[in-house]
C-alpha atoms as a PDB file:
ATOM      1  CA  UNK A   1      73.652  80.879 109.870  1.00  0.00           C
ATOM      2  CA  UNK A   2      76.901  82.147 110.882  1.00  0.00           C
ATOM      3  CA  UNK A   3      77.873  85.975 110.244  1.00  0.00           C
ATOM      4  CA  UNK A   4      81.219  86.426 109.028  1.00  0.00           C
ATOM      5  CA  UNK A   5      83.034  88.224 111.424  1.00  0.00           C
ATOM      6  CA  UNK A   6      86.144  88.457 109.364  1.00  0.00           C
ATOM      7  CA  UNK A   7      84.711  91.003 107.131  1.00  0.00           C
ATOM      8  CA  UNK A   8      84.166  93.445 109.787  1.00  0.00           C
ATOM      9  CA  UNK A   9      87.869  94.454 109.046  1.00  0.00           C
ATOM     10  CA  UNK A  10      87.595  95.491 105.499  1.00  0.00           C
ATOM     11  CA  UNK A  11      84.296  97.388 106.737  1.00  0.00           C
ATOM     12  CA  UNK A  12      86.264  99.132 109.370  1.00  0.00           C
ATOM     13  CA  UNK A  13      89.209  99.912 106.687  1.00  0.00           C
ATOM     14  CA  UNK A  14      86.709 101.268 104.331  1.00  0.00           C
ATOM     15  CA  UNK A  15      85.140 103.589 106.552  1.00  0.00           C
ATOM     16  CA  UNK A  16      88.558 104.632 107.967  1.00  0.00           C
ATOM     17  CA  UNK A  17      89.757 105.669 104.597  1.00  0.00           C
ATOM     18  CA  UNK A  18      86.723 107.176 103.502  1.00  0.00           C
ATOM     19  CA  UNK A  19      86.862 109.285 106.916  1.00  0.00           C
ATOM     20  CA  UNK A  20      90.563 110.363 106.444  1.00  0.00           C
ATOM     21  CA  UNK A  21      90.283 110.865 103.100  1.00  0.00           C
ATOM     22  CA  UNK A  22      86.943 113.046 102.417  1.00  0.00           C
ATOM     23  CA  UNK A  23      88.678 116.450 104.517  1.00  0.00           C
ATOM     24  CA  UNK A  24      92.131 115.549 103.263  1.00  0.00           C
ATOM     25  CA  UNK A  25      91.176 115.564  99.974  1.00  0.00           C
ATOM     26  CA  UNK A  26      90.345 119.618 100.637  1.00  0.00           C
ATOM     27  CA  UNK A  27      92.749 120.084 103.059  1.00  0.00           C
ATOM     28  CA  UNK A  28      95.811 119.013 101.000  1.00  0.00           C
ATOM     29  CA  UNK A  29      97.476 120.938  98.752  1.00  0.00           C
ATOM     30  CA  UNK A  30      97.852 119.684  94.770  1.00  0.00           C
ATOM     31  CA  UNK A  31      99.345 116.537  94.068  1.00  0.00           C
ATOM     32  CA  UNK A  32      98.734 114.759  97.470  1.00  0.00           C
ATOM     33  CA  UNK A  33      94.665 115.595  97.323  1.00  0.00           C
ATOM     34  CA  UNK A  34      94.584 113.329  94.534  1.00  0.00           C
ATOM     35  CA  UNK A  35      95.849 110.808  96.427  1.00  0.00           C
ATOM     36  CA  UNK A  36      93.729 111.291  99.174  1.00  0.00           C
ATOM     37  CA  UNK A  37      90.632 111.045  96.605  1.00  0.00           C
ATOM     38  CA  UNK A  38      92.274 107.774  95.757  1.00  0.00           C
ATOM     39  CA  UNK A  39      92.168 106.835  99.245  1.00  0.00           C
ATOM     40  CA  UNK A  40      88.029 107.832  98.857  1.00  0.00           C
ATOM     41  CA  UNK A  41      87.511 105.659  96.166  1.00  0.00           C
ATOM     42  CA  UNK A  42      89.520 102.666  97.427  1.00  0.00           C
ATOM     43  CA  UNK A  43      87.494 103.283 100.747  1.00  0.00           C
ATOM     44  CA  UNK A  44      84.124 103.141  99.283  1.00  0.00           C
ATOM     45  CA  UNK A  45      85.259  99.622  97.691  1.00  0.00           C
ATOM     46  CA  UNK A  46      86.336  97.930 100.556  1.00  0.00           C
ATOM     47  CA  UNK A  47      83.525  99.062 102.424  1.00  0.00           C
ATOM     48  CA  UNK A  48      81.530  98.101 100.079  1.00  0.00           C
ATOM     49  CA  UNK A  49      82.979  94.728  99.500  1.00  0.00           C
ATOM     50  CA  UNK A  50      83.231  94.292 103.258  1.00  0.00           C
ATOM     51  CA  UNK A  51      79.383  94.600 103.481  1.00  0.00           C
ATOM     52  CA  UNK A  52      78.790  91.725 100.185  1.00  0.00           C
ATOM     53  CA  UNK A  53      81.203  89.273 102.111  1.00  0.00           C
ATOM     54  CA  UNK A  54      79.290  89.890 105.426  1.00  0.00           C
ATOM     55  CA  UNK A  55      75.443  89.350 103.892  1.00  0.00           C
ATOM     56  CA  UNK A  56      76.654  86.895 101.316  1.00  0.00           C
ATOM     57  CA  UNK A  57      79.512  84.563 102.584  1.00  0.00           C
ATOM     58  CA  UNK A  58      80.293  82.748  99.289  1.00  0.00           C
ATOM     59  CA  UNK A  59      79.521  85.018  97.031  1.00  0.00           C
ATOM     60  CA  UNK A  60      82.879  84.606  95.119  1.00  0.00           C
ATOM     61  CA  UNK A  61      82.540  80.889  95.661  1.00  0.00           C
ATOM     62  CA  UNK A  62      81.720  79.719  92.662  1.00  0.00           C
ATOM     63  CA  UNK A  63      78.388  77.855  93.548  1.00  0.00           C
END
């Protein structure tokens, strides 16, 4: 069973973004704190996706 090392990028990306973006959201001021919420949210996906394409390979495959 191989472990697919290619999705340790998206994991890395997610957790970067949720990282930068959970103080910057506070930090900000008005209209770019949204945006770093954004950044949360789009974080917590590709982590999250990251993770399902690392314990299940081909789980967009179709089979």
């Amino acid at each position: 069973m191989t472990i697919g090392y290619q999705y340790s990028a998206l994991i890395i990306a997610g957790l970067a973004g949720m990282i930068w973006g959970f103080p910057a959201s506070h930090r900000l001021k008005k209209p770019f704190d949204i945006a770093a919420a954004a950044v949360v949210l789009l974080g917590v996906v590709v982590f999250v996706l990251g993770i399902l394409l690392t314990c299940i390979p081909g789980f967009f495959g179709g089979r």
